[in-house]
N, C-alpha and C. Protein backbone atom coordinates (compact mmCIF):
# COMPACT_ATOMS: atom_id res chain seq x y z
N UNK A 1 34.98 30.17 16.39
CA UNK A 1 35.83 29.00 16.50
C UNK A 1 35.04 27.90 17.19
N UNK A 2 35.47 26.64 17.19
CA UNK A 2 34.26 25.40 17.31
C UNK A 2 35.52 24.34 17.62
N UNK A 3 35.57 23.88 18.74
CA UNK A 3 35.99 23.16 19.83
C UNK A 3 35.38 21.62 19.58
N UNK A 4 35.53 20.62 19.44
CA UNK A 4 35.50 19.34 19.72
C UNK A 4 34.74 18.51 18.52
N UNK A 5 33.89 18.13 18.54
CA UNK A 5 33.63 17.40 17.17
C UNK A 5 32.93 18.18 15.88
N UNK A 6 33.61 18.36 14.90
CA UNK A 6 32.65 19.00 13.99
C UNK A 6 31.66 17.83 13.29
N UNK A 7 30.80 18.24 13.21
CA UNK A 7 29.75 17.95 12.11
C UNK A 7 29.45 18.33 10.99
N UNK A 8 29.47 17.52 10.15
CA UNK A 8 29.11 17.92 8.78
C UNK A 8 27.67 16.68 8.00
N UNK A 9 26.87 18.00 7.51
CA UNK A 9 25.73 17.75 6.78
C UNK A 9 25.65 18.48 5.21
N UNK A 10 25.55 17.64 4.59
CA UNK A 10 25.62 17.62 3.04
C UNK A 10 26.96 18.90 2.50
N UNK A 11 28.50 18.22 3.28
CA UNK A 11 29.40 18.92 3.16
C UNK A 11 29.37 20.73 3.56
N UNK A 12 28.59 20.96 4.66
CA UNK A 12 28.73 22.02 5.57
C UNK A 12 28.67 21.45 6.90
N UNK A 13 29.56 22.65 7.69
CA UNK A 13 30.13 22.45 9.06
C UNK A 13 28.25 22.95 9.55
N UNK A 14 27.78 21.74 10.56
CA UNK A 14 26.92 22.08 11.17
C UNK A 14 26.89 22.25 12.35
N UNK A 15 27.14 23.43 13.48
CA UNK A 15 26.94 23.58 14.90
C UNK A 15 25.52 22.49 15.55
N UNK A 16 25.70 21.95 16.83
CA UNK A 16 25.16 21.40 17.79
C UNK A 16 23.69 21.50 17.83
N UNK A 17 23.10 23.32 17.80
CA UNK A 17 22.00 23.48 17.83
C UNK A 17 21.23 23.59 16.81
N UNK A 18 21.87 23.64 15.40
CA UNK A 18 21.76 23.14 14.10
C UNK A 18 21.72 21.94 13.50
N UNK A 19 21.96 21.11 13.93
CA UNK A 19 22.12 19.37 13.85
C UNK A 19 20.80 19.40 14.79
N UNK A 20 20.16 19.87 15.83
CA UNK A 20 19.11 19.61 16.51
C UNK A 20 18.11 19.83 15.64
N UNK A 21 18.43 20.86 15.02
CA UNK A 21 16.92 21.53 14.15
C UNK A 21 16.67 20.25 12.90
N UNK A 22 17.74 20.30 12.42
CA UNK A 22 17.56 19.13 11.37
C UNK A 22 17.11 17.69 11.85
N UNK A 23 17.46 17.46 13.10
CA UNK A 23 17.05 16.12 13.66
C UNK A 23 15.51 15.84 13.99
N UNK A 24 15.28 17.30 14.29
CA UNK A 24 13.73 17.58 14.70
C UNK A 24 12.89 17.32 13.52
N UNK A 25 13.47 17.76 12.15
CA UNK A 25 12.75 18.24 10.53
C UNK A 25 12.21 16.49 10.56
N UNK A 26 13.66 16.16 10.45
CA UNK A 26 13.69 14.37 9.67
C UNK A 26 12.57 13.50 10.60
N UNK A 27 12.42 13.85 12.09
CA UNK A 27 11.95 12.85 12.99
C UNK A 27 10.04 13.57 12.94
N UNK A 28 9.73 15.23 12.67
CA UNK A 28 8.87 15.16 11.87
C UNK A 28 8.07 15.04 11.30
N UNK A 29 8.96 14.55 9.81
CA UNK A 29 8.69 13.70 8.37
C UNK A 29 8.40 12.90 8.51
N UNK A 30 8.92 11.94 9.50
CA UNK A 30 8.89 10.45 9.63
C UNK A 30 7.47 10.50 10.39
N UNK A 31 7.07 11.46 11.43
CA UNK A 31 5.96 11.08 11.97
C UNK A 31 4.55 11.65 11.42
N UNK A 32 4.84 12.09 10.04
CA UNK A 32 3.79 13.07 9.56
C UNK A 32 3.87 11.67 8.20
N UNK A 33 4.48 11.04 8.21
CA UNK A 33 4.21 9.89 7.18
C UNK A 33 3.65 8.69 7.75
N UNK A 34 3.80 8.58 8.88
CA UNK A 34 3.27 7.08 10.04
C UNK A 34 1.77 7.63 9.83
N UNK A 35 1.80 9.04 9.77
CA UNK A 35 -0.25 9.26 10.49
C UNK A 35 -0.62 9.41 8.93
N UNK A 36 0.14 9.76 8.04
CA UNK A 36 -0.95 9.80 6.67
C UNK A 36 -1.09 8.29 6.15
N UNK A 37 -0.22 7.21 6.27
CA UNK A 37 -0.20 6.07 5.38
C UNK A 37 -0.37 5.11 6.85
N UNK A 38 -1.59 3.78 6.52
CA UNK A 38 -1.68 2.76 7.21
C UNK A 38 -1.25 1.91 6.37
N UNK A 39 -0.41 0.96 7.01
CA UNK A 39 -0.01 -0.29 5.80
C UNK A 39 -0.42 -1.47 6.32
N UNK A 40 -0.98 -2.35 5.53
CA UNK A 40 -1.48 -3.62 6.19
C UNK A 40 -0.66 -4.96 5.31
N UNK A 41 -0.65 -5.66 5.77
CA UNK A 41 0.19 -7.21 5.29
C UNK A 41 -0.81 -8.19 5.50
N UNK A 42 -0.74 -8.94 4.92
CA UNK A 42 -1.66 -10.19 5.00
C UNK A 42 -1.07 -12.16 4.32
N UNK A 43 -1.05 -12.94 4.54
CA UNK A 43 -0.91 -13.91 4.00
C UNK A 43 0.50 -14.05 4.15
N UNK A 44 0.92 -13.81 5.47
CA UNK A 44 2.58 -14.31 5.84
C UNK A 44 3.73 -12.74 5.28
N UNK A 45 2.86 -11.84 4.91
CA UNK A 45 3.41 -10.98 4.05
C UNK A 45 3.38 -10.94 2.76
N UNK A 46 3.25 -12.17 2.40
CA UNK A 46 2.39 -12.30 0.60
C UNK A 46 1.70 -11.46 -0.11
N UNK A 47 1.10 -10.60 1.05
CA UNK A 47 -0.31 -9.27 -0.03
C UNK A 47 0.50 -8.41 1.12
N UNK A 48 0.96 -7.01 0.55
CA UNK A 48 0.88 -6.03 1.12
C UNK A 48 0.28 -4.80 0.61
N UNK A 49 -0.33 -3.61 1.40
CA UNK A 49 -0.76 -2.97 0.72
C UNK A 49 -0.86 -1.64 1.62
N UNK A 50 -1.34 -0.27 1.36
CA UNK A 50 -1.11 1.36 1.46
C UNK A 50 -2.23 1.80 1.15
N UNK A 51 -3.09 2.27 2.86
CA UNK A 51 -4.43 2.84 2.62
C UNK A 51 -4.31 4.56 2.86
N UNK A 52 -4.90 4.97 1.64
CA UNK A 52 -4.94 6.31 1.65
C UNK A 52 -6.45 6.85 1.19
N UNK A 53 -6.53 8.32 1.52
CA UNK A 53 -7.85 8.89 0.74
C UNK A 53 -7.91 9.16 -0.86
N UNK A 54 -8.58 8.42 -1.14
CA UNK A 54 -8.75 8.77 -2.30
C UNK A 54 -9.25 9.54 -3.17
N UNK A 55 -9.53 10.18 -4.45
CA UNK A 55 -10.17 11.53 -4.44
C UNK A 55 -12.10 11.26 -4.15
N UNK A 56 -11.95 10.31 -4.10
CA UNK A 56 -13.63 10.24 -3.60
C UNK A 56 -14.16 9.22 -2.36
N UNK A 57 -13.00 8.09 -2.26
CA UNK A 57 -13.78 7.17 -1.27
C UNK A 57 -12.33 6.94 -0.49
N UNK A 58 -12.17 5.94 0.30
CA UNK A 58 -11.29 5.22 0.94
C UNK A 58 -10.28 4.66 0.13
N UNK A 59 -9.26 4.70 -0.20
CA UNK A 59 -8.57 3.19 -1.21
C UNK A 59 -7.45 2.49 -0.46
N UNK A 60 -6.81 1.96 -0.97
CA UNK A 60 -5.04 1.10 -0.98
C UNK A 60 -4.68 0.53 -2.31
N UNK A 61 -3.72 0.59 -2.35
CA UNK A 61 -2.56 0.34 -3.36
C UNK A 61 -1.84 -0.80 -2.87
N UNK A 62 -1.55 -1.62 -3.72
CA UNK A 62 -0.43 -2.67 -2.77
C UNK A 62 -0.13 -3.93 -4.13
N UNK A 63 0.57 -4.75 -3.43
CA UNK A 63 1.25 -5.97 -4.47
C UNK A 63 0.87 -6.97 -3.91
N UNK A 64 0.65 -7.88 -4.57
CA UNK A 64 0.59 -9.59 -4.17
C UNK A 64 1.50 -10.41 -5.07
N UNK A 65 2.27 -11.26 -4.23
CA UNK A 65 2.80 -11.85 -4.66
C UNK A 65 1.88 -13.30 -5.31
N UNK A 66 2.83 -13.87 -6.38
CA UNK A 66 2.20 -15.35 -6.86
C UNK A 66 1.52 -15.85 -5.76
N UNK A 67 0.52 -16.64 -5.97
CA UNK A 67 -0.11 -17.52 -4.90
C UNK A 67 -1.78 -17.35 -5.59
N UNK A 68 -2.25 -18.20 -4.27
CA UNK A 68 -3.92 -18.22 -4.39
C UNK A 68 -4.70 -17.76 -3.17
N UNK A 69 -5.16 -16.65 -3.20
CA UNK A 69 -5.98 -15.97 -1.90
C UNK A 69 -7.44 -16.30 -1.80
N UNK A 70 -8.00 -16.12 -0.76
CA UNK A 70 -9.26 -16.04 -0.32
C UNK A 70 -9.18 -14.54 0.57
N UNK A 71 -10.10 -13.69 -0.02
CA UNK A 71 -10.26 -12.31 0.87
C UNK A 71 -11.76 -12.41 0.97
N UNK A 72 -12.07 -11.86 2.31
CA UNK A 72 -13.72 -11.48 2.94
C UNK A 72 -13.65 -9.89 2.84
N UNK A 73 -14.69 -9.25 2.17
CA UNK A 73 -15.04 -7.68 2.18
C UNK A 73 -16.43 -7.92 3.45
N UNK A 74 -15.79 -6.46 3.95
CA UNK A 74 -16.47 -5.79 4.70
C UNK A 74 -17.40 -4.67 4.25
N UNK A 75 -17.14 -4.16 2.61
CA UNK A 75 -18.15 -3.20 2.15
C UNK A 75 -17.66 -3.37 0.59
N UNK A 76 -18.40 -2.60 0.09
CA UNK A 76 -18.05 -3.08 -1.38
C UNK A 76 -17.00 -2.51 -2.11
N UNK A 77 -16.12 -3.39 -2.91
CA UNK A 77 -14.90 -3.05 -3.45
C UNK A 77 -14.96 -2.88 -4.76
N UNK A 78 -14.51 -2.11 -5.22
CA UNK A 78 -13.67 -2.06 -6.77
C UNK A 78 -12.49 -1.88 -6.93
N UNK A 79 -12.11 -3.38 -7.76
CA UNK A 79 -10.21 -3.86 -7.79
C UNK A 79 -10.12 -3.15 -8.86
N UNK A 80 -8.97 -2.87 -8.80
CA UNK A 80 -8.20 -2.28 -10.45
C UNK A 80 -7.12 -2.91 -10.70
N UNK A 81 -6.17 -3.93 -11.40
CA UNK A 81 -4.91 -3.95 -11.68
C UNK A 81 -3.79 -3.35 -12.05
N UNK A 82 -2.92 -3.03 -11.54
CA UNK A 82 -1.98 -1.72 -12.55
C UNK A 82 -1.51 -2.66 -12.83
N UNK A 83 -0.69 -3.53 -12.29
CA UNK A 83 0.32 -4.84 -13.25
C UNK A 83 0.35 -5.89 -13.06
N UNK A 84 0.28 -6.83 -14.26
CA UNK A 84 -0.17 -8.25 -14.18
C UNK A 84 -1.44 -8.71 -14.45
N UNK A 85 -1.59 -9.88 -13.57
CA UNK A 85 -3.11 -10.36 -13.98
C UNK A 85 -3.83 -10.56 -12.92
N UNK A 86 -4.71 -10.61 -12.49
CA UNK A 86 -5.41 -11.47 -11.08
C UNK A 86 -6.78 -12.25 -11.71
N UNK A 87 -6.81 -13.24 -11.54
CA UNK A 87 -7.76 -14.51 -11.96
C UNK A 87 -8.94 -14.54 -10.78
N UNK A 88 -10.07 -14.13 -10.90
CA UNK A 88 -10.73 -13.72 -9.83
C UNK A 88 -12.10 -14.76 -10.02
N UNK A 89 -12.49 -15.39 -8.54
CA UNK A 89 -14.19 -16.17 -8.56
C UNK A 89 -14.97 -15.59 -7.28
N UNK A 90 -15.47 -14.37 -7.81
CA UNK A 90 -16.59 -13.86 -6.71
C UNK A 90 -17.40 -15.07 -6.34
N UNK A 91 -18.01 -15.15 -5.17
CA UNK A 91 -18.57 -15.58 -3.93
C UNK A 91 -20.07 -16.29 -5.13
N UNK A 92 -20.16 -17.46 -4.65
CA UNK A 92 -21.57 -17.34 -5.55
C UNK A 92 -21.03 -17.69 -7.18
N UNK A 93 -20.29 -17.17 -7.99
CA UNK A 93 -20.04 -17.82 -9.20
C UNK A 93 -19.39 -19.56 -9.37
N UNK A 94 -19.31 -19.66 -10.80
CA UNK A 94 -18.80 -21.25 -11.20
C UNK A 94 -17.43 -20.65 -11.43
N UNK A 95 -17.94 -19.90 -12.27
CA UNK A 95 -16.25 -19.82 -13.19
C UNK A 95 -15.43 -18.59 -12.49
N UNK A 96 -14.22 -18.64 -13.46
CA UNK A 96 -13.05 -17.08 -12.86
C UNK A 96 -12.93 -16.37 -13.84
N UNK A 97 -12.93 -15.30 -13.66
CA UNK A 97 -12.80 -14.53 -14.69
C UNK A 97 -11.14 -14.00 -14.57
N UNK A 98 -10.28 -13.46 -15.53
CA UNK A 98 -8.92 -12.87 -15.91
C UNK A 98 -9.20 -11.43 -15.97
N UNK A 99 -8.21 -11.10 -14.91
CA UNK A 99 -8.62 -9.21 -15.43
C UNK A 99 -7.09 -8.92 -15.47
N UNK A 100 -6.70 -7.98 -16.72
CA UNK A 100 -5.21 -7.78 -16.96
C UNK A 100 -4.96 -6.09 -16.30
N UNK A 101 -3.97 -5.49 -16.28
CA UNK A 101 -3.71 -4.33 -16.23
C UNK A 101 -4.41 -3.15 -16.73
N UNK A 102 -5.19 -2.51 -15.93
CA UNK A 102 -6.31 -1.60 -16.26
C UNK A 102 -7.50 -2.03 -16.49
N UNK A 103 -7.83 -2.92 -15.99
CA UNK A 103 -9.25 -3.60 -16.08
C UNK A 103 -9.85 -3.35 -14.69
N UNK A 104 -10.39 -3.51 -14.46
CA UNK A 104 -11.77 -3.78 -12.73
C UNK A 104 -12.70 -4.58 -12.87
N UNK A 105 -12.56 -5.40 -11.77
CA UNK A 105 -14.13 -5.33 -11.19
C UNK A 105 -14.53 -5.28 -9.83
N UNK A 106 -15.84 -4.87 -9.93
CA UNK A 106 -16.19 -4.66 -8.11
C UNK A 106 -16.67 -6.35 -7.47
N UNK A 107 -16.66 -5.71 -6.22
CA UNK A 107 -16.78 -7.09 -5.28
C UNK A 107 -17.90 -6.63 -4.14
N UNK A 108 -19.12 -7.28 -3.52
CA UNK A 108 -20.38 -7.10 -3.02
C UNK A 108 -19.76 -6.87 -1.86
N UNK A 109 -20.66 -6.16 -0.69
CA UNK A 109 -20.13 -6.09 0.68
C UNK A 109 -20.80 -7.22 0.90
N UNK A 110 -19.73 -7.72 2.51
CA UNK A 110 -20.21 -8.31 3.28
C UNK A 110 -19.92 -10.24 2.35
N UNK A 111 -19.22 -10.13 1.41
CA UNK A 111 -18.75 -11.30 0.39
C UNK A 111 -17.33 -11.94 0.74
N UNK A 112 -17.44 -12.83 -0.40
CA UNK A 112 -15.44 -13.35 -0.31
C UNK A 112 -15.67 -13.48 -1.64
N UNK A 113 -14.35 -13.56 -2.06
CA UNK A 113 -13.73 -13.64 -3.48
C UNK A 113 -12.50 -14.48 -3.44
N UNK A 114 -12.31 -15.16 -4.10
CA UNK A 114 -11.37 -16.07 -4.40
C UNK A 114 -10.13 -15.49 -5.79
N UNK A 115 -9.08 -15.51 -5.51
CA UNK A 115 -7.79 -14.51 -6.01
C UNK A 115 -6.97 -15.70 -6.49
N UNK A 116 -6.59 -15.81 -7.47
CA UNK A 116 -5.27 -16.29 -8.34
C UNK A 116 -4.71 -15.36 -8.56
N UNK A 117 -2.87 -15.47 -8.12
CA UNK A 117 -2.22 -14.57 -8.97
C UNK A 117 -0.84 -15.03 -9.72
N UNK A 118 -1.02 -15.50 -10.97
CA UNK A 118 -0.23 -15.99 -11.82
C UNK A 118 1.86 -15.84 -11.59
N UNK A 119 1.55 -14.17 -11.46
CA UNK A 119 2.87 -13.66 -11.23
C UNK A 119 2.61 -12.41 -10.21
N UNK A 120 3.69 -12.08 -9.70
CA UNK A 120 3.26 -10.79 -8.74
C UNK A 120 2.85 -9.33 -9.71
N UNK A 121 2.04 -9.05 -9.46
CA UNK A 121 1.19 -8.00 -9.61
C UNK A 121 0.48 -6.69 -8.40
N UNK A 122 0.51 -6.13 -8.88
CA UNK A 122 -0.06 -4.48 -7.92
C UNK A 122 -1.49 -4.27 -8.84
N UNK A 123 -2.04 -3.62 -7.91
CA UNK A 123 -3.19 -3.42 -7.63
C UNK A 123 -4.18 -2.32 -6.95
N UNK A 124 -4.91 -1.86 -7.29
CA UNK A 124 -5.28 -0.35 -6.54
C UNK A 124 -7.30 -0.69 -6.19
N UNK A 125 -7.27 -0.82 -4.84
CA UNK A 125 -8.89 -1.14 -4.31
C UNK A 125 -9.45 -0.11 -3.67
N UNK A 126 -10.75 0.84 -4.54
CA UNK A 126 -11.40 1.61 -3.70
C UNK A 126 -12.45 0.62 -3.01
N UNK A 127 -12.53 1.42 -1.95
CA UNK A 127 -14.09 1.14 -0.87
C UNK A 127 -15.25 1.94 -0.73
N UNK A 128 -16.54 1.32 -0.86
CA UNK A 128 -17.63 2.22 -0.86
C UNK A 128 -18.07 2.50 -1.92
C-alpha cells in the first residue's frame, strides 16, 4: 500500500526510489550527450554547427542560414553540401565557384574563404 502522492511514468504507478533511478538514467543521457557533441554558433547564430569524430578525421555537420560569410581555417578543410548551394571564393582566387548538394571542395590551412549562401543549406566539414 502507498501513502501520499502516487507517481506515474508511462502509465505505471512508480514508487519514490524508482522515480530516482529513472531520474538518474535521463540526467545520465543528458550528460553522456554534452561530452560526445560540441556545438559551436557563429555569425549572431546564423551558422550553427555539431563536431564529432569522424570515421577518419575530426568533422561537424551544421546549417547556415541565407547570408554572406567570411570563415578563417586553422587546418585544412573539406566542405561537402548535403542541401542547397554554397557559392564559395577561396582566399587568393577572382572568381566563385557554385557547389550544389553532394559536391566538395577543400579549403588550405591557415586561409579564409569567402561563403554565399543563396538559401539555408547544411553542410558536413572534415578537418585534416
Amino acid at each position: 500500500m502507498c501513502y501520499g502522492l502516487n507517481i506515474f511514468i508511462d502509465g505505471n504507478l512508480v514508487y519514490p526510489r524508482k522515480m530516482l533511478q529513472h531520474s538518474l538514467l535521463y540526467l545520465t543521457i543528458i550528460f553522456f550527450i554534452i561530452l560526445m557533441f560540441k556545438t559551436n554558433e557563429y555569425f549572431d547564430g546564423k551558422v550553427k554547427s555539431i563536431a564529432f569524430q569522424g570515421q577518419s578525421r575530426p568533422a561537424t555537420v551544421g546549417v547556415m542560414a541565407a547570408g554572406d560569410y567570411v570563415f578563417n581555417t586553422a587546418e585544412k578543410e573539406k566542405m561537402t553540401v548535403i542541401t542547397g548551394e554554397l557559392i564559395i571564393q577561396l582566399d587568393g582566387d577572382r572568381e566563385s565557384k557554385s557547389y550544389l548538394a553532394g559536391q566538395s571542395f577543400e579549403v588550405a590551412a591557415d586561409s579564409s574563404f569567402n561563403v554565399s549562401v543563396p538559401a539555408d543549406c547544411a553542410y558536413l566539414c572534415e578537418y585534416g
